[in-house]
C-alpha atoms as a PDB file:
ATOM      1  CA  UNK A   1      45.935 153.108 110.363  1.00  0.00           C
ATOM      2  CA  UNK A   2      49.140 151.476 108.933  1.00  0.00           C
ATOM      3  CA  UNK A   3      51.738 153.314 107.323  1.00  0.00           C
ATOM      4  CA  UNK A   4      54.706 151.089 105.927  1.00  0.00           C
ATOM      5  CA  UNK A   5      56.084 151.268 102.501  1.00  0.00           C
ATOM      6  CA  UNK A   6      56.473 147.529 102.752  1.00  0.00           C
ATOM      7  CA  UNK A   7      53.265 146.210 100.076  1.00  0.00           C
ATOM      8  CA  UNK A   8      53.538 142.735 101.927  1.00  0.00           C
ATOM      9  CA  UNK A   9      53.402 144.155 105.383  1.00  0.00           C
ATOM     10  CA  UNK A  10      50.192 146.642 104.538  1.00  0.00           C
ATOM     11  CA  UNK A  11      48.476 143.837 102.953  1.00  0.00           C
ATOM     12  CA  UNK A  12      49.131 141.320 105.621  1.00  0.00           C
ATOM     13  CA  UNK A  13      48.341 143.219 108.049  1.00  0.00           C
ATOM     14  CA  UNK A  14      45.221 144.603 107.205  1.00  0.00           C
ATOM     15  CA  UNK A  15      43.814 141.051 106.333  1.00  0.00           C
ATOM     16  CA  UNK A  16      44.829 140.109 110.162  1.00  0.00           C
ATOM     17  CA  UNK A  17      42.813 142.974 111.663  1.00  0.00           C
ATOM     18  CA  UNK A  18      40.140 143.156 109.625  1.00  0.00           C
ATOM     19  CA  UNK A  19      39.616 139.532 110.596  1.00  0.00           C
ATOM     20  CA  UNK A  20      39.556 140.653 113.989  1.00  0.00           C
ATOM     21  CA  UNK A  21      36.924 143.398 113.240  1.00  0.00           C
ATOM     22  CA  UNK A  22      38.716 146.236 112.968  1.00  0.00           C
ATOM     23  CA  UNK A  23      38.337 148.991 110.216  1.00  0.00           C
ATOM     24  CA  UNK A  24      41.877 149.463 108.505  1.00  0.00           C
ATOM     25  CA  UNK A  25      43.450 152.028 106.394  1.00  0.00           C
ATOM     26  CA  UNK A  26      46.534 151.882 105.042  1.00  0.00           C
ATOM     27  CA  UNK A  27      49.212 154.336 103.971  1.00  0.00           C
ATOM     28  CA  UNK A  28      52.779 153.590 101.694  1.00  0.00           C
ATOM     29  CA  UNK A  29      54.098 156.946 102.419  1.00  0.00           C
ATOM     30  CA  UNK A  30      54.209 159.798 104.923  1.00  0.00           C
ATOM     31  CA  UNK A  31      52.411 162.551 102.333  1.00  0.00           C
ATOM     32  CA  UNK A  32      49.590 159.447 102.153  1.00  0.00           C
ATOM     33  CA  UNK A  33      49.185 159.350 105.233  1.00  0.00           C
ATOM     34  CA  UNK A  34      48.760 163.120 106.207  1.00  0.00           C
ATOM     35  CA  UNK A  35      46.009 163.549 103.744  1.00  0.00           C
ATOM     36  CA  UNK A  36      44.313 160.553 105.654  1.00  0.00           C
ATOM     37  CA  UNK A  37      45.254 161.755 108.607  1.00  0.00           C
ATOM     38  CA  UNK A  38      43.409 165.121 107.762  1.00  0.00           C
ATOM     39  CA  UNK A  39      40.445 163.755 107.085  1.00  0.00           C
ATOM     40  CA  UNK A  40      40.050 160.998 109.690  1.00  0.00           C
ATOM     41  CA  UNK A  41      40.167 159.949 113.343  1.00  0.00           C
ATOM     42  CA  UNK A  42      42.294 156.791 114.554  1.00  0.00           C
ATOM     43  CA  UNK A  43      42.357 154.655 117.817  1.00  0.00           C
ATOM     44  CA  UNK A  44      45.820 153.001 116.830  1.00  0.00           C
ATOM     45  CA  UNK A  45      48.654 154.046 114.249  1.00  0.00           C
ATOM     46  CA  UNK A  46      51.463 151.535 113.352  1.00  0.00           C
ATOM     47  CA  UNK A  47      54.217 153.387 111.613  1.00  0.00           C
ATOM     48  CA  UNK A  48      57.389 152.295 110.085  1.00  0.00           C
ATOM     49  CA  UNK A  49      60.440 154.295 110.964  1.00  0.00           C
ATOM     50  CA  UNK A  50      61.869 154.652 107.508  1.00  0.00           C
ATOM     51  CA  UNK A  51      59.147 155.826 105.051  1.00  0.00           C
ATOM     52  CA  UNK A  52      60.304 156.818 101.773  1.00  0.00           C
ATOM     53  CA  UNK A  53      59.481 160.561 101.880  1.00  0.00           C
ATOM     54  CA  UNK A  54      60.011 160.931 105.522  1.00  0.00           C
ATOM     55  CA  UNK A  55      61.388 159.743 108.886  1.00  0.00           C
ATOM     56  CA  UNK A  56      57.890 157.975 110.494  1.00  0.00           C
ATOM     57  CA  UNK A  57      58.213 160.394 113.484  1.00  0.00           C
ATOM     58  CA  UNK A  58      57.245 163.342 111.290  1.00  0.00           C
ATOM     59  CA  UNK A  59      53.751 162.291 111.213  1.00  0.00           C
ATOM     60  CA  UNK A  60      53.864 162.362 114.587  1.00  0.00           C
ATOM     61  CA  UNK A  61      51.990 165.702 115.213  1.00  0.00           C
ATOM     62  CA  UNK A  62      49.632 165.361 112.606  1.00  0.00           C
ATOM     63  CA  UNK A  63      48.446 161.838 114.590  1.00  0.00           C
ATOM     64  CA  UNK A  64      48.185 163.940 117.475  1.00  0.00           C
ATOM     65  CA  UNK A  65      46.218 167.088 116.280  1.00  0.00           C
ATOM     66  CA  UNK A  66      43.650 165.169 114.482  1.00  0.00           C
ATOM     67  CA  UNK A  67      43.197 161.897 116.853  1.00  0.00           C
ATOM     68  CA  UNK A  68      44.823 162.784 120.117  1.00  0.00           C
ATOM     69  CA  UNK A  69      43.961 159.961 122.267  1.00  0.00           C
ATOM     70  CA  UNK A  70      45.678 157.393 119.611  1.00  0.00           C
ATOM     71  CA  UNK A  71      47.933 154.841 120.185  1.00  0.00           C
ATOM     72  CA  UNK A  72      51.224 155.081 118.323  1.00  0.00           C
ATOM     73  CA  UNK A  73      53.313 152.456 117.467  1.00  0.00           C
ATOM     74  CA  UNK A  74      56.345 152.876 115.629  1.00  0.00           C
ATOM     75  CA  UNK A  75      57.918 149.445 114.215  1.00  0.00           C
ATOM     76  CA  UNK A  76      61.086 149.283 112.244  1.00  0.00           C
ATOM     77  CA  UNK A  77      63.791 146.912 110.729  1.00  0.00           C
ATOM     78  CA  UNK A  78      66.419 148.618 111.884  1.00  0.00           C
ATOM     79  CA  UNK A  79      67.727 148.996 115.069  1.00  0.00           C
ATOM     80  CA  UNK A  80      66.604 152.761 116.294  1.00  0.00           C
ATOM     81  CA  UNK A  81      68.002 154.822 119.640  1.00  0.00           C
ATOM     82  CA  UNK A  82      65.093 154.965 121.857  1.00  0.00           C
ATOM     83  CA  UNK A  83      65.230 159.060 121.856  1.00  0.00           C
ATOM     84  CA  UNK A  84      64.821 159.100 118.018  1.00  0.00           C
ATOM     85  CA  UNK A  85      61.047 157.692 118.520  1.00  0.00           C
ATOM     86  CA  UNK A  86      59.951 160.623 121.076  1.00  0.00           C
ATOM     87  CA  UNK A  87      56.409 160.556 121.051  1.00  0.00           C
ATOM     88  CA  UNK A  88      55.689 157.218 120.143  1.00  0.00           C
ATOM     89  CA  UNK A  89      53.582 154.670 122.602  1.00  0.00           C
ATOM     90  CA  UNK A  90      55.727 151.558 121.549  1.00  0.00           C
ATOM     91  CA  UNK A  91      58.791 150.595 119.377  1.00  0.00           C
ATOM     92  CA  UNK A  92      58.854 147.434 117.883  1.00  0.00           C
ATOM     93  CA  UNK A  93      60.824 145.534 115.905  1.00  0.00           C
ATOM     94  CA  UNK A  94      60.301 143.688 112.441  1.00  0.00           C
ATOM     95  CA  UNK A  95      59.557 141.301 111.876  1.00  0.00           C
ATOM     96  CA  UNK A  96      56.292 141.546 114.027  1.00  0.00           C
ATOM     97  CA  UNK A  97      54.667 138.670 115.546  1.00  0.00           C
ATOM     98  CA  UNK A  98      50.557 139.469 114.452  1.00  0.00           C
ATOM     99  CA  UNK A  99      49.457 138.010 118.062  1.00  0.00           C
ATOM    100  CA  UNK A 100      51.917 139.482 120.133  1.00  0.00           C
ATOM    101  CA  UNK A 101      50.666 142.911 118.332  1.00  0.00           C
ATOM    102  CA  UNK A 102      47.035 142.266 118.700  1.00  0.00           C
ATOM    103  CA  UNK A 103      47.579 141.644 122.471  1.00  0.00           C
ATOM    104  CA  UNK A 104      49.368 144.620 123.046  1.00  0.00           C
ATOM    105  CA  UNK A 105      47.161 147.191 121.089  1.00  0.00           C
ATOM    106  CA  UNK A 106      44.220 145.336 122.957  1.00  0.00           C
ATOM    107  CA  UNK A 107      45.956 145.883 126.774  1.00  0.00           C
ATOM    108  CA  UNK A 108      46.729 149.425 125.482  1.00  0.00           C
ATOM    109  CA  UNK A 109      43.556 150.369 124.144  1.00  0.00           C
ATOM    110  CA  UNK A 110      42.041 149.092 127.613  1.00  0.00           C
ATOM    111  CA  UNK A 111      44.459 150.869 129.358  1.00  0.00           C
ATOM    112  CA  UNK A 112      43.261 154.507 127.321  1.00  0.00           C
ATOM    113  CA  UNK A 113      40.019 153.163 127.659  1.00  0.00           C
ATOM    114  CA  UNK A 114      39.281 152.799 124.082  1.00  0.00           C
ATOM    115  CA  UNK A 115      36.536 150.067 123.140  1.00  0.00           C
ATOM    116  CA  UNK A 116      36.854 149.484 119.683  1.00  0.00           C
END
């Protein structure tokens, strides 16, 4: 799941993993992303710090309750204080380099043991 208010970045992004054979959804803001979140289970989240409704960090708990074993990435444009992202897996910053990100969620995903 992506979550990013950016249109660009959602669109982007989910043409470079679906390439890759992964099943994308795609959120623009945190209320979005809670009703998906309700009603599905994720192996990876990327979500941007600054949402429009909410700081990205709300959503943590929700990510957790309904797919614990999830990886959570949090990726923002600004520059963000390490213990204002409690919770999340990674923090990167934008802009984000699509291979760099695929080989990370790959190593992480092994390292859960998640085959997707």
């Amino acid at each position: 799941m992506i979550i990013d208010d950016d249109q660009a970045i959602l669109r982007t992004f989910m043409r470079i993993f679906q390439k890759k054979g992964y099943t994308v959804t795609v959120a623009a803001k945190g209320k979005e992303a809670i009703e998906k979140l309700n009603n599905n289970h994720f192996d990876v989240t990327l979500i941007d710090f600054c949402l429009p409704d909410m700081e990205g960090t709300k959503l943590f708990p929700m990510i957790d309750h309904s797919s614990p074993k999830a990886l959570k990435i949090m990726w923002s444009g600004k520059i963000v204080p390490p213990e204002n992202i409690t919770g999340a897996d990674v923090l990167l910053g934008k802009p984000i380099q699509p291979d760099k990100l695929l080989s990370l969620i790959d190593n992480k995903l092994k390292n859960k043991n998640i085959e997707l």
